[in-house]
Protein backbone atom coordinates (compact mmCIF):
# COMPACT_ATOMS: atom_id res chain seq x y z
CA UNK A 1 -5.28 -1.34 2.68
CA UNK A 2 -4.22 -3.33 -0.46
CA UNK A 3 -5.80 -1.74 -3.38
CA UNK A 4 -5.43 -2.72 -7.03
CA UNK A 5 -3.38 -0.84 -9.42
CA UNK A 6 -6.08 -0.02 -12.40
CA UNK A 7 -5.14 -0.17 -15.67
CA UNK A 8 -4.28 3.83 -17.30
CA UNK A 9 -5.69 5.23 -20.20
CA UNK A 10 -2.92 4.03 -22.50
CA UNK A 11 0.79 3.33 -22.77
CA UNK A 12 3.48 5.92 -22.52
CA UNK A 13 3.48 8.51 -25.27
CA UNK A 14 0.12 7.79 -26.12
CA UNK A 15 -1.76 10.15 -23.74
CA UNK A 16 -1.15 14.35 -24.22
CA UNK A 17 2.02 15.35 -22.38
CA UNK A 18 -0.56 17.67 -19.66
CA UNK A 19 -2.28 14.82 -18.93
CA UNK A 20 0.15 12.78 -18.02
CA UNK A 21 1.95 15.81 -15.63
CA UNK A 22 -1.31 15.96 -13.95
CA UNK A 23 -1.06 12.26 -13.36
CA UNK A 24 2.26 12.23 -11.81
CA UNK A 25 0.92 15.49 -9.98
CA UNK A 26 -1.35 13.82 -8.01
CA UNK A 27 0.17 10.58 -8.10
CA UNK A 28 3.03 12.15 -5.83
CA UNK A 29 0.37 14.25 -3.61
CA UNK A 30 -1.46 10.91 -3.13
CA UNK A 31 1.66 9.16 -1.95
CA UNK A 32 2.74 12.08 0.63
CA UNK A 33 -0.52 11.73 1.95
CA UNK A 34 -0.30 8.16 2.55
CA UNK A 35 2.70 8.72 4.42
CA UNK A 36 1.30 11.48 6.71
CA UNK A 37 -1.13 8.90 7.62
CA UNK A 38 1.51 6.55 8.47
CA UNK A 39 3.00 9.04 10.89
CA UNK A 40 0.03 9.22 12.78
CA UNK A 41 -0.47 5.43 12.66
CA UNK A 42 3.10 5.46 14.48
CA UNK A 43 1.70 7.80 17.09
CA UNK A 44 -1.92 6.74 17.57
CA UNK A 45 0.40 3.16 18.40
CA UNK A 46 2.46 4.12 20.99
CA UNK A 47 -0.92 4.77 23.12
CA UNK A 48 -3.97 2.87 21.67
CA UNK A 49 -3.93 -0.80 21.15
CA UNK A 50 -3.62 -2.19 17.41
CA UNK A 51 -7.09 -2.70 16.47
CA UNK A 52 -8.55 0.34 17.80
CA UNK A 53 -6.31 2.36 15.70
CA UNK A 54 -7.20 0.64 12.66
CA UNK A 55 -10.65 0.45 13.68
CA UNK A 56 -11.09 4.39 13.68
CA UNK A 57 -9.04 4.94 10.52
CA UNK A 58 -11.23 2.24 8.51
CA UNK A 59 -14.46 4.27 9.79
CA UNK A 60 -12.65 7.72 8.91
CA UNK A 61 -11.72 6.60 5.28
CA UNK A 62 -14.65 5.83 4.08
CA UNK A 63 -16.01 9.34 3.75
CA UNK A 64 -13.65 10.27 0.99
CA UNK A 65 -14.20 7.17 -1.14
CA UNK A 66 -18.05 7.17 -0.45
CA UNK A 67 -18.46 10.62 -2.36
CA UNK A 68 -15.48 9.61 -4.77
CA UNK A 69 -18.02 6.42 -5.75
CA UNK A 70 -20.84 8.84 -5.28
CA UNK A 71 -19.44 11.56 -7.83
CA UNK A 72 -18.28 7.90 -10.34
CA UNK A 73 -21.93 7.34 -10.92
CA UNK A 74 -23.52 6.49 -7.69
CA UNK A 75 -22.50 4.24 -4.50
CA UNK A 76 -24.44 1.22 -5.54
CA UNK A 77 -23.59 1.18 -8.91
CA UNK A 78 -19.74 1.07 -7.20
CA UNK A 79 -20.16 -1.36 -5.08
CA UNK A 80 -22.39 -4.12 -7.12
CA UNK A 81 -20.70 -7.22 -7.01
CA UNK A 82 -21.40 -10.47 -8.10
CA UNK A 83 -17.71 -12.25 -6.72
CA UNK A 84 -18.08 -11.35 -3.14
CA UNK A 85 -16.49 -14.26 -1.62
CA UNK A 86 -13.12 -13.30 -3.74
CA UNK A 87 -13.80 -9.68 -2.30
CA UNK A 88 -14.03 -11.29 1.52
CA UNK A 89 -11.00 -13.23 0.63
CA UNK A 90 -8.26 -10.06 -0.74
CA UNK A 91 -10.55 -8.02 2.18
CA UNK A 92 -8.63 -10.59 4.46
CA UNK A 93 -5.40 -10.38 2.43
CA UNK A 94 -5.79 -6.38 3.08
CA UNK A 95 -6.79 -6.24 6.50
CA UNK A 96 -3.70 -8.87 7.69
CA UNK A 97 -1.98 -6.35 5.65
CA UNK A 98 -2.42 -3.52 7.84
CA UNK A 99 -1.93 -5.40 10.90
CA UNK A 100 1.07 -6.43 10.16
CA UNK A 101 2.28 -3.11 8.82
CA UNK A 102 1.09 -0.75 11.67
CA UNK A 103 2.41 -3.02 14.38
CA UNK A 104 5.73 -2.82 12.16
CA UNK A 105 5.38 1.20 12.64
CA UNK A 106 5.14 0.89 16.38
CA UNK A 107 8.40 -0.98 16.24
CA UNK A 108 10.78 0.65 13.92
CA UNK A 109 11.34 4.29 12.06
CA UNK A 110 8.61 4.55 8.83
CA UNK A 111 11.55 4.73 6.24
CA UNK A 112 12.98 0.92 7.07
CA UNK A 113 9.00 -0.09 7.36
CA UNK A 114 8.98 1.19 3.60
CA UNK A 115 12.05 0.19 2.19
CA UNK A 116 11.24 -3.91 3.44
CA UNK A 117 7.52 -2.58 2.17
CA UNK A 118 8.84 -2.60 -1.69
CA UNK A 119 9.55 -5.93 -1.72
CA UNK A 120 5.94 -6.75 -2.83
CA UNK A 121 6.71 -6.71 -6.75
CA UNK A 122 9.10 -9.49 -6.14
CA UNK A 123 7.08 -11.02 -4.16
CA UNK A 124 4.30 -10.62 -6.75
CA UNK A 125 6.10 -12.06 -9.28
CA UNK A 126 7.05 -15.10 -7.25
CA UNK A 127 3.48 -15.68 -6.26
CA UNK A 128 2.03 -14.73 -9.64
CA UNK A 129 3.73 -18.22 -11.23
CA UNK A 130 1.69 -20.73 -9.33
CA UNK A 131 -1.72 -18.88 -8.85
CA UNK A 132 -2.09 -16.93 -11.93
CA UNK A 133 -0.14 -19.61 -14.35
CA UNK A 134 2.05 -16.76 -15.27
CA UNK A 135 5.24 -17.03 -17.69
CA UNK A 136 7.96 -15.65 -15.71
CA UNK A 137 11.34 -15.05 -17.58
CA UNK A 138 15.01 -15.19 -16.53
CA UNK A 139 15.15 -11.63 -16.18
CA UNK A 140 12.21 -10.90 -13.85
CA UNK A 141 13.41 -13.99 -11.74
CA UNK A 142 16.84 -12.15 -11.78
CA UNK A 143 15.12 -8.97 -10.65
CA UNK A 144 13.38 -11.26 -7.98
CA UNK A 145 17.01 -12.50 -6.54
CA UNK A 146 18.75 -9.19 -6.47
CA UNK A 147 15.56 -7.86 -5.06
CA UNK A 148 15.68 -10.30 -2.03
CA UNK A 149 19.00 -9.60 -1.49
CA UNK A 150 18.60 -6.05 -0.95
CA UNK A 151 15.82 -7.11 1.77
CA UNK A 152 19.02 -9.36 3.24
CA UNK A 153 21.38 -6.05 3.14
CA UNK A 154 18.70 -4.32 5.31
CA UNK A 155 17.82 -7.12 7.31
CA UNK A 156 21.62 -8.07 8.11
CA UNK A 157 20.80 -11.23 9.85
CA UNK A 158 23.25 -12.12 12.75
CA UNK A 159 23.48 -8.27 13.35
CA UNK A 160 21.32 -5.90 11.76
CA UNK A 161 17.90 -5.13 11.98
CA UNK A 162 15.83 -8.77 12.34
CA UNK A 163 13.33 -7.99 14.88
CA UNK A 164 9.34 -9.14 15.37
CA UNK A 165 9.19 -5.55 13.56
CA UNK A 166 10.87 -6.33 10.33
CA UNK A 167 9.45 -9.83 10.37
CA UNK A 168 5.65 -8.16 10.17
CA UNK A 169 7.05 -5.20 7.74
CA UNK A 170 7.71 -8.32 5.60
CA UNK A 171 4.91 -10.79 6.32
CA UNK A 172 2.51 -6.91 5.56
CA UNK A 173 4.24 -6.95 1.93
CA UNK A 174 3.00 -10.91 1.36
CA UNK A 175 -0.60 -10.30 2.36
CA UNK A 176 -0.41 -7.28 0.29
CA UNK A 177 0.93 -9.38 -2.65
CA UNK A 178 -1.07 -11.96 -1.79
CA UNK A 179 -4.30 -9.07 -2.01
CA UNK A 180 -3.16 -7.54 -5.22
CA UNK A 181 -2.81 -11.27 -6.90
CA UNK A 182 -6.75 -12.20 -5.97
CA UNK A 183 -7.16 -8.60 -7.61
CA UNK A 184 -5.86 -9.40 -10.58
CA UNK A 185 -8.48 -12.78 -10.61
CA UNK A 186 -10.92 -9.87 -10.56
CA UNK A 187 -9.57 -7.69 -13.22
CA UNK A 188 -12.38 -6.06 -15.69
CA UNK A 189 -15.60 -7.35 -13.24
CA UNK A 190 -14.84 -5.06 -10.35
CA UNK A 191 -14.65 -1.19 -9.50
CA UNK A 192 -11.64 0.45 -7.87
CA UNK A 193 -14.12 2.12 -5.60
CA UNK A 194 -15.10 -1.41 -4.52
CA UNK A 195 -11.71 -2.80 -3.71
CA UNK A 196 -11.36 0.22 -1.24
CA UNK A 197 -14.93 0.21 0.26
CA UNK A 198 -14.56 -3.76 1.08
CA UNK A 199 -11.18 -3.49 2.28
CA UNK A 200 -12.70 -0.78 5.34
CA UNK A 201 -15.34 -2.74 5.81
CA UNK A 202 -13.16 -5.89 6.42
CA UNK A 203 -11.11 -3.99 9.20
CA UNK A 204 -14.43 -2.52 10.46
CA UNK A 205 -15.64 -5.62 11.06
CA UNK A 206 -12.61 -7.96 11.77
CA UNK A 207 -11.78 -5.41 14.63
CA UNK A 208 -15.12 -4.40 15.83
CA UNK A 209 -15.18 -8.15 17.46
CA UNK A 210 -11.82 -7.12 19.58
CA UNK A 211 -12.67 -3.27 20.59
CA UNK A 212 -14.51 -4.60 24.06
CA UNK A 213 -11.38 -6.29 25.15
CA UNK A 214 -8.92 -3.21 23.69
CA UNK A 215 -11.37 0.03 23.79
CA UNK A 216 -9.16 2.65 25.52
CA UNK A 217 -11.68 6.22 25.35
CA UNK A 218 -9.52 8.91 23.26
CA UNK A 219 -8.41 11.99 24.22
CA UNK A 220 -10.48 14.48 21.88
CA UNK A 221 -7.11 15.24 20.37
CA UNK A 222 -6.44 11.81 19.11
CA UNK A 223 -9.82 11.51 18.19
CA UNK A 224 -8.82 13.67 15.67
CA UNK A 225 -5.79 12.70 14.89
CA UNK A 226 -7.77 9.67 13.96
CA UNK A 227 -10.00 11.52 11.89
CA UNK A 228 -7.24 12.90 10.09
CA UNK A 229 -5.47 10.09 9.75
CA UNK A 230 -8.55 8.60 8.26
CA UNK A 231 -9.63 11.22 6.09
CA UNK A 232 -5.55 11.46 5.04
CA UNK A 233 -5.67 8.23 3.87
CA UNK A 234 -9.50 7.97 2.18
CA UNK A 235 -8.57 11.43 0.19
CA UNK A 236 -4.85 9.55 -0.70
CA UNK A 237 -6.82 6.75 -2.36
CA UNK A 238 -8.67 8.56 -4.33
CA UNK A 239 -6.27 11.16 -5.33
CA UNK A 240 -4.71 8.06 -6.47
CA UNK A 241 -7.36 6.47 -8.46
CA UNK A 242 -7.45 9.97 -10.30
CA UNK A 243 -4.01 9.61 -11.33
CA UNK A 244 -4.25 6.48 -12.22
CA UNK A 245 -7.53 7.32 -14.85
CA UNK A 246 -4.93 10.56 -16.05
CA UNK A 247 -1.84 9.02 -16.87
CA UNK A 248 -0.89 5.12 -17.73
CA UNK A 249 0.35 2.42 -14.76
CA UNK A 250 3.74 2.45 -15.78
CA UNK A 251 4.07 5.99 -15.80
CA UNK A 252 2.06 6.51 -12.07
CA UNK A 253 2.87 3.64 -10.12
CA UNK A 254 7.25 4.00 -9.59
CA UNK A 255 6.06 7.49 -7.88
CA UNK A 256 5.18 5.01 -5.03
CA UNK A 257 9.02 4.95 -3.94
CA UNK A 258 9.08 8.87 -3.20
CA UNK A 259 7.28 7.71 0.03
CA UNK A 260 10.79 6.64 1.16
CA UNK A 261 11.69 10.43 1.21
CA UNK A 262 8.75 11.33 2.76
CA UNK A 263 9.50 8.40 5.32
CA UNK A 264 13.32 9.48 5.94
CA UNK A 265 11.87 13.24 6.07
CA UNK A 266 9.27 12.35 9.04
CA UNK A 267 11.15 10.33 10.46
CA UNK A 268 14.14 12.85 11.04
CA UNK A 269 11.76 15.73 11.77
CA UNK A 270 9.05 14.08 13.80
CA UNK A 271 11.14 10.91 15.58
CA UNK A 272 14.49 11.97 15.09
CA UNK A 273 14.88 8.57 13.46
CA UNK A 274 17.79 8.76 10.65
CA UNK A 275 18.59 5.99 8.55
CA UNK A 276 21.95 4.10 8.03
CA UNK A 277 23.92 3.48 4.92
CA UNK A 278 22.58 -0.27 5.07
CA UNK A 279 19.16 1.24 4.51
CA UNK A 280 20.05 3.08 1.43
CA UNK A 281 21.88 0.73 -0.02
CA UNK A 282 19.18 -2.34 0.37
CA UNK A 283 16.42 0.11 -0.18
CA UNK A 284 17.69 1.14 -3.81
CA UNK A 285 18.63 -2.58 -4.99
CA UNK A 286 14.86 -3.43 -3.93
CA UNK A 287 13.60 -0.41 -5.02
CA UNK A 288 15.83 -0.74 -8.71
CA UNK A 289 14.50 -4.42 -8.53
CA UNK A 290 10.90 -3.22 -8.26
CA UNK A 291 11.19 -0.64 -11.36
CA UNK A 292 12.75 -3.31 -13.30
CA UNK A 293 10.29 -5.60 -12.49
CA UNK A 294 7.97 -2.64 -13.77
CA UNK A 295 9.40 -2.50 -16.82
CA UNK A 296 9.51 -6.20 -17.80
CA UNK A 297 5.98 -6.24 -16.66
CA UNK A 298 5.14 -3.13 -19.27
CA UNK A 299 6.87 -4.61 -21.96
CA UNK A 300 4.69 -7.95 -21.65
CA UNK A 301 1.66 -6.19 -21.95
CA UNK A 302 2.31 -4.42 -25.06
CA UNK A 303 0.75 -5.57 -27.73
């Protein structure tokens, strides 16, 4: 689900010290939850078809972020929109998103599905020039480069990993880019809460129309492994929104890359998947692209 990073209370060093701690707090729990949902993603896969699975977790998340936009002031109040065809539109973005992603976790281990994953700044920034009319320097187009050519390293074409599974990790990072870009069109008008309802309803809806020719009954076990998966990944978003209202953006949002841990951690215990030294070494030029890219980004904001 592509959600919008909202703006934090203020820039570095303005906001108290515990404040911030509690942002990164739960800006890391948030994270580790998203990535237990992404293990059972990689089960619920291997037995259910595609759009069941994401069927059941778009109809499982949207208890959490229901009573997160009922505690925010009331559910209607949340989701009042007057730009819903831009809100159908990133929905799309978010919902080829997922596809794209969870059929890449049915292919390969989580930790190579992340590290092609954070390779949506770049592509961000690439997309941000003709769509938004953004200013892009040297430097962030450097970042951009060096970036790519980490996803290269991984991808090690003629004898690495190029499969149908790293092609839809990647083409899951451009709809999500592509998602986050309409966001910004919709900066200041829109709720968080609203980004995240919309998205589930998208997948309810988009998949819904495909259950009759997939629908395989669940176990009651994986019914709730659904449920948990759904309610994992609900309670992850707003965790995450909380964060995001404690500390500022540039302070919560590079806690995003400790899901690689969690990925190489699950992947190990769970799949007995173990990365190679390709991995690593593509993973932290992307991932030291993305910060940078970060950075450049802060600095252009400050007054």
């Amino acid at each position: 689900m592509a959600v919008p990073t909202p703006a934090g209370p203020g820039l570095p060093g303005t906001v108290p010290p515990e404040t911030v701690a509690r942002g990164i707090a739960l800006a890391v729990t948030a994270f580790a939850l998203f990535s237990g949902l992404d293990v059972i993603v990689k089960l619920l896969t291997a037995r259910y078809a595609l759009p069941q699975v994401i069927f059941l977790n778009a109809v499982f998340s949207l208890g959490p972020v229901l009573a997160y936009a009922a505690v925010r002031g009331g559910v209607l109040a949340s989701l009042r929109t007057r730009r819903l065809r831009l809100h159908g539109l990133r929905a799309l973005c978010g919902v080829c998103s997922g596809f794209c992603t969870f059929f890449a976790y049915s292919r390969m281990p989580i930790a190579d599905v992340y590290a092609l994953a954070f390779a949506a700044p770049m592509i961000m920034t690439a997309l941000s020039v003709p769509v938004l009319k953004e200013q892009v320097g040297w430097r962030r187009w450097t970042a951009v480069a060096v970036g790519f050519g980490g996803v290269l390293l991984m991808l090690r074409p003629g004898g690495g990993m190029v499969d149908v599974g790293a092609l839809a990790a990647l083409a899951g990072a451009f709809f999500y880019s592509s998602g986050m870009i309409i966001s910004r069109l919709m900066r200041g008008t829109e709720t968080s809460v609203s980004f995240a309802f919309y998205s589930a309803a998208a997948a309810m809806a988009v998949t819904a129309g495909m259950l009759p020719f997939f629908w395989q009954t669940p176990t009651l076990a994986d019914l709730g492994l659904s449920a948990l998966g759904g309610t994992l990944g609900g309670a992850a978003l707003v965790i995450l929104l909380t964060a995001f209202r404690q500390a500022p953006t540039a302070v919560v949002a590079p806690f995003q890359y400790t899901q690689l841990l969690w990925g190489v951690f699950y992947g190990w215990v769970i799949f007995g998947h173990l990365p190679d030294a390709w991995l690593f070494l593509g993973g932290g030029i992307v991932i030291g692209s993305g910060l940078y890219i970060l950075h450049r980004e802060t600095r252009r904001t400050v007054p």
